[in-house]
C-alpha atoms as a PDB file:
ATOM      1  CA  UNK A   1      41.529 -17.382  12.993  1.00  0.00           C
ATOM      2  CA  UNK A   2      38.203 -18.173  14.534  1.00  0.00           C
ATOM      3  CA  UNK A   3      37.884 -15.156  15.368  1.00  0.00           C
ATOM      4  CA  UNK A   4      37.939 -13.393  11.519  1.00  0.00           C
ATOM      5  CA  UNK A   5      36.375 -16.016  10.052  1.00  0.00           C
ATOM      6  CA  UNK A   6      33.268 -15.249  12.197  1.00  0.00           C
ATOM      7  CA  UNK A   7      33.951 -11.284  11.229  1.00  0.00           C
ATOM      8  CA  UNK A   8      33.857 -11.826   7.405  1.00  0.00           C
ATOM      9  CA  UNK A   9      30.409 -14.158   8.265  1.00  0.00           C
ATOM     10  CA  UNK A  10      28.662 -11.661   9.942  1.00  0.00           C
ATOM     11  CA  UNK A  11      29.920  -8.644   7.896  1.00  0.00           C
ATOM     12  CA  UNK A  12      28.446 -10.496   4.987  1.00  0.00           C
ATOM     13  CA  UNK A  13      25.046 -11.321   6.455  1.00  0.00           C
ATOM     14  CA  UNK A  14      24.794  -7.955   7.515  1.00  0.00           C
ATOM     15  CA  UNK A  15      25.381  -6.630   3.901  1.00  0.00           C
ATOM     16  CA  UNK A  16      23.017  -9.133   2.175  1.00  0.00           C
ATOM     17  CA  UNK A  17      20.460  -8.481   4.570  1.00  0.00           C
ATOM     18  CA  UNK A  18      20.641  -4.737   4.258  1.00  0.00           C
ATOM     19  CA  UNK A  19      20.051  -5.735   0.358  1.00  0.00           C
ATOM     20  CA  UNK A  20      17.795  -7.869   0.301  1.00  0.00           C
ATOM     21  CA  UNK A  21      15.545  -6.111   3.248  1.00  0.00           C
ATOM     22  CA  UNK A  22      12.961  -3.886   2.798  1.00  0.00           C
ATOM     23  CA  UNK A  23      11.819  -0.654   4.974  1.00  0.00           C
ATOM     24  CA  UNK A  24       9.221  -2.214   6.548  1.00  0.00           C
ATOM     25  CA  UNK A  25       5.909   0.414   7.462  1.00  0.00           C
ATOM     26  CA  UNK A  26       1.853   1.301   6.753  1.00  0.00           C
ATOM     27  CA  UNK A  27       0.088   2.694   3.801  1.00  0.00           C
ATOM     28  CA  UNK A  28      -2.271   5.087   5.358  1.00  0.00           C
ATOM     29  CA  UNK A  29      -4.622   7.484   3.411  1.00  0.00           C
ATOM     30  CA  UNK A  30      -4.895  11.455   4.046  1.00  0.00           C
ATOM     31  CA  UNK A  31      -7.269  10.591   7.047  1.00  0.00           C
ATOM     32  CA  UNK A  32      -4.725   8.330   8.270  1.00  0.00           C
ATOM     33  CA  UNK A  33      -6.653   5.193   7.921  1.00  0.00           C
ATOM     34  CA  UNK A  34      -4.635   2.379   7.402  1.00  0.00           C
ATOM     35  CA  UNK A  35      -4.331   1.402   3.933  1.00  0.00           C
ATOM     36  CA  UNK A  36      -1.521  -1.845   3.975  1.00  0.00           C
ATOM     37  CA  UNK A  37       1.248  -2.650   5.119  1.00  0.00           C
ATOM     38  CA  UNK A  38       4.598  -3.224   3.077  1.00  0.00           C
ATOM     39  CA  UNK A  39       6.589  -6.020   5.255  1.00  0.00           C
ATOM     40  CA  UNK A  40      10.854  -6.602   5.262  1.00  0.00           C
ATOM     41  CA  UNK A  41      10.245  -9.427   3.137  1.00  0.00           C
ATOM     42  CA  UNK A  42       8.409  -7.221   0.074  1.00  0.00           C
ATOM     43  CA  UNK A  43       4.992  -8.599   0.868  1.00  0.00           C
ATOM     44  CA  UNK A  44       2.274  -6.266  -0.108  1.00  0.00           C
ATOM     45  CA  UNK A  45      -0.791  -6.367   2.684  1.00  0.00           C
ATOM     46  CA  UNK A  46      -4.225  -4.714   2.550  1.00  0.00           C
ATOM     47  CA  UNK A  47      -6.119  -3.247   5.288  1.00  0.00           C
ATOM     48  CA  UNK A  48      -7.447  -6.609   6.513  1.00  0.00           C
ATOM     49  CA  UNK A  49      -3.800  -8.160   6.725  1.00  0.00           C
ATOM     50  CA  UNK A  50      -4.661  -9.619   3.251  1.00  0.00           C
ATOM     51  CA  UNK A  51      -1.860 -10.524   0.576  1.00  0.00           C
ATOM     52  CA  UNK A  52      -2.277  -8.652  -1.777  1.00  0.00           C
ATOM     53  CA  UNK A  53       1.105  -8.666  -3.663  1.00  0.00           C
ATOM     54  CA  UNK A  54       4.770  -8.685  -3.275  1.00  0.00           C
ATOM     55  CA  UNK A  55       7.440  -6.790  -4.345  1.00  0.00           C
ATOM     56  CA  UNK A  56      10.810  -8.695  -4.575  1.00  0.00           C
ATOM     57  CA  UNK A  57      14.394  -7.574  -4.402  1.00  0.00           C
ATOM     58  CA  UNK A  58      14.960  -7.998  -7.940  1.00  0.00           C
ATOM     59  CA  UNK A  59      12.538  -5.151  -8.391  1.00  0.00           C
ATOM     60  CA  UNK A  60       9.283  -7.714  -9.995  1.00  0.00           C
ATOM     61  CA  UNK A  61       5.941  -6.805  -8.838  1.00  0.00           C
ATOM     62  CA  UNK A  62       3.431  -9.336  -8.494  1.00  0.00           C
ATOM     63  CA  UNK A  63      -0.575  -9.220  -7.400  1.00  0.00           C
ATOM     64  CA  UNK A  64      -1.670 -11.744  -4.863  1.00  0.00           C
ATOM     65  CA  UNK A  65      -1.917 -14.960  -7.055  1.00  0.00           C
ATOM     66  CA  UNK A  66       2.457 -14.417  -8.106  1.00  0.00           C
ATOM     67  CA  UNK A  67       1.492 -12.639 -11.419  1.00  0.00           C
ATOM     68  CA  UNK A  68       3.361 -10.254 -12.761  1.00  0.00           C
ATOM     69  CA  UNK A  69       2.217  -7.058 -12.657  1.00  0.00           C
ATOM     70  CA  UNK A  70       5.568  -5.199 -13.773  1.00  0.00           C
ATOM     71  CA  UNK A  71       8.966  -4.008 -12.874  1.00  0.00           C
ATOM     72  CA  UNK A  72      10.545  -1.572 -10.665  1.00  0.00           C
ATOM     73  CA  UNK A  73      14.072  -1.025 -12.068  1.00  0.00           C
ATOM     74  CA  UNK A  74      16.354   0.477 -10.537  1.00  0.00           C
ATOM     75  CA  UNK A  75      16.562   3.389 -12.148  1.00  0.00           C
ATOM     76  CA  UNK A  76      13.401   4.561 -10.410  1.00  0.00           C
ATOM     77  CA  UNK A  77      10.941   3.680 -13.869  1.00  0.00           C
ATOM     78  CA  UNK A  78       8.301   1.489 -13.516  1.00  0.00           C
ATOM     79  CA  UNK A  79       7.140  -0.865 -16.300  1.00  0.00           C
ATOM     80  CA  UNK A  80       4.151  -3.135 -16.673  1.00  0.00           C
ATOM     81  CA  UNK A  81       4.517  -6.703 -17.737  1.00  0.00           C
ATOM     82  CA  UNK A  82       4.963  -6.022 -21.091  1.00  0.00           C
ATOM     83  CA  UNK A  83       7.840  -3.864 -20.117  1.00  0.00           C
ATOM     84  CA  UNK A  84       6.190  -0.667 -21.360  1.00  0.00           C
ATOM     85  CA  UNK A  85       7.138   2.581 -19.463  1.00  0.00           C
ATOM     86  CA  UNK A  86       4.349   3.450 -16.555  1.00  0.00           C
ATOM     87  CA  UNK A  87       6.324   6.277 -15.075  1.00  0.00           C
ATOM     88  CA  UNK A  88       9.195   6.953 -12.961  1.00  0.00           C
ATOM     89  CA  UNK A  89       9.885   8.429  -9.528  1.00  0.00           C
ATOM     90  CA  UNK A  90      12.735  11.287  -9.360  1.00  0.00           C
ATOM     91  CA  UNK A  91      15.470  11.376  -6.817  1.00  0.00           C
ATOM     92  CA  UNK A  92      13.332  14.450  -5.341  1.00  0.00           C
ATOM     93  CA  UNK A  93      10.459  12.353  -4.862  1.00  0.00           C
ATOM     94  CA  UNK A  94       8.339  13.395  -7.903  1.00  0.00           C
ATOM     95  CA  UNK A  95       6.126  10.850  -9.765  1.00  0.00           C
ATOM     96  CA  UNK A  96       5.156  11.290 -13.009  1.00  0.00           C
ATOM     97  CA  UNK A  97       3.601   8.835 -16.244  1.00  0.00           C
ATOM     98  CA  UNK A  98       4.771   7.802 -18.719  1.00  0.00           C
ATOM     99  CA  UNK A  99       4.307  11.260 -20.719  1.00  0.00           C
ATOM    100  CA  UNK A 100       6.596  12.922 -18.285  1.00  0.00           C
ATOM    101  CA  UNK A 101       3.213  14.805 -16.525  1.00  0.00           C
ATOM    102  CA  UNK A 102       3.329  15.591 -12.823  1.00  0.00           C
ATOM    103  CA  UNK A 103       0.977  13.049 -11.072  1.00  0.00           C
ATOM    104  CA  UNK A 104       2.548  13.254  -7.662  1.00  0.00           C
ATOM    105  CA  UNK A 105       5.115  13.556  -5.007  1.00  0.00           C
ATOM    106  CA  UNK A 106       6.474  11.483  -2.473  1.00  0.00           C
ATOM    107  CA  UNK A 107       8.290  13.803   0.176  1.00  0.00           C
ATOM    108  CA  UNK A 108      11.471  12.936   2.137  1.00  0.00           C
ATOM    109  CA  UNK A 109       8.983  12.782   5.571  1.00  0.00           C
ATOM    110  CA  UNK A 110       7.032   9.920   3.699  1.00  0.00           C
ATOM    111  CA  UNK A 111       3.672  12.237   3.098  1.00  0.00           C
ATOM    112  CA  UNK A 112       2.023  11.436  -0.133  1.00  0.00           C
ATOM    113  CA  UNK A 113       0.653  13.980  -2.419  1.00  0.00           C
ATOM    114  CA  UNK A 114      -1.210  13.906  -5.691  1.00  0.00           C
ATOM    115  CA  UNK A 115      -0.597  16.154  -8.723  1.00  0.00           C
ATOM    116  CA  UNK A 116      -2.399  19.675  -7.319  1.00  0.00           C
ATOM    117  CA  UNK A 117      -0.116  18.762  -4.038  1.00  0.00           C
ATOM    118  CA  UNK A 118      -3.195  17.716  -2.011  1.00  0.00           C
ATOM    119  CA  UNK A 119      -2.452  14.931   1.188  1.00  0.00           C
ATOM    120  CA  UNK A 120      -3.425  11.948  -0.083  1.00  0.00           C
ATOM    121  CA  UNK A 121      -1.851   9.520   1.930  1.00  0.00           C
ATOM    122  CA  UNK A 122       1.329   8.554   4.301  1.00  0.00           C
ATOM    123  CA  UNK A 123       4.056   6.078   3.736  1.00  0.00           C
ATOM    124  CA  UNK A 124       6.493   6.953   6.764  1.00  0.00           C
ATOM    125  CA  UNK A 125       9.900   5.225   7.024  1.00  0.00           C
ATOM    126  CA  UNK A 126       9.018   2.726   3.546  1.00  0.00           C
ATOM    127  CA  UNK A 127      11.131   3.783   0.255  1.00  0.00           C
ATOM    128  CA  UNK A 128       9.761   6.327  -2.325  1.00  0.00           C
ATOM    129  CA  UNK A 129       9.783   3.698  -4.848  1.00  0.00           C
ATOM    130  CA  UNK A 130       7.567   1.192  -3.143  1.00  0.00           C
ATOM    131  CA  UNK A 131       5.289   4.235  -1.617  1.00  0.00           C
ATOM    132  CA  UNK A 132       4.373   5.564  -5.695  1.00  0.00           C
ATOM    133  CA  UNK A 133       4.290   1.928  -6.309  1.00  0.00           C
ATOM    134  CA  UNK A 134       1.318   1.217  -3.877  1.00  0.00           C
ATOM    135  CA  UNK A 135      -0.168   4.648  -4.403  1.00  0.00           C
ATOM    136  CA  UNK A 136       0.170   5.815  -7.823  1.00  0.00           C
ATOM    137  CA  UNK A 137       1.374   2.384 -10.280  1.00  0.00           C
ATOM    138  CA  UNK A 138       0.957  -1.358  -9.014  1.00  0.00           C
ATOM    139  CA  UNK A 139      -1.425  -1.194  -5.805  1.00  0.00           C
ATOM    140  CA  UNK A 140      -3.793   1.865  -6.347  1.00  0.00           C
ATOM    141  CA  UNK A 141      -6.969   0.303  -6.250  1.00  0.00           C
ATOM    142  CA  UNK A 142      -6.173  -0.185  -2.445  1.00  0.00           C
ATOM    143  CA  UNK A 143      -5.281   3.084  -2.082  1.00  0.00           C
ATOM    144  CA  UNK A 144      -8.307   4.296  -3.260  1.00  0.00           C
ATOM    145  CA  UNK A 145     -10.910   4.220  -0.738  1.00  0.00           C
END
């Protein structure tokens, strides 16, 4: 009996974790400068090790002081605080606004790209949704150098 009940325990942490964890990586630029850092807990770090945001599991986006910036649903759009549509990441790793325009791509190798395809950064092993939120929606001022 022991014996299950420490099964179902550890199957479960292992499923909430999974959830609730983030891929954990750097932000680097097409130089391959470091950039920030996205850690398992959502925290959003500059260059300097800096807070400069966080990006929780319920898909809320907020700058370093815990305001809201917007909302990554999980859908793939991404809204600003007022909820109005900033753009959206496709399963193929495109990004584009809000007008459905092209404004970049996030490929499957985590290499960043702007609209006219150019290298404009690197976001190995972190999700496609945090990656075009750091570089393209919620964080670009950092990523701008």
């Amino acid at each position: 009996m022991k014996k299950k009940i420490f099964a179902i325990v550890l199957i479960t942490t292992l499923l909430v974790s999974s959830v609730l964890a983030f891929s954990e990586g750097t932000f680097r630029d097409g130089s391959s400068r470091t950039l920030g850092y996205l850690k398992s807990d959502g925290t959003v770090r500059d260059s300097s090790s800096r807070t400069i945001g966080y990006i929780r599991s319920d898909g809320t986006v907020r700058d370093g002081s815990s305001r809201t910036l917007g909302y990554i649903k999980s859908d793939g759009t991404f809204r600003d605080g007022s909820s109005r549509t900033l753009g959206y990441v496709k399963s193929d790793g495109t990004v584009r606004d809000s007008s459905s325009r092209t404004i970049g791509y996030i490929k499957s190798d985590g290499t960043v790209r702007d609209g006219s395809s150019r290298t404009i950064g690197y976001a190995k092993g972190i999700d496609k949704e945090h990656a075009a939120a750091f570089f393209f929606f919620f964080f670009k001022k950092y990523a701008k150098r």
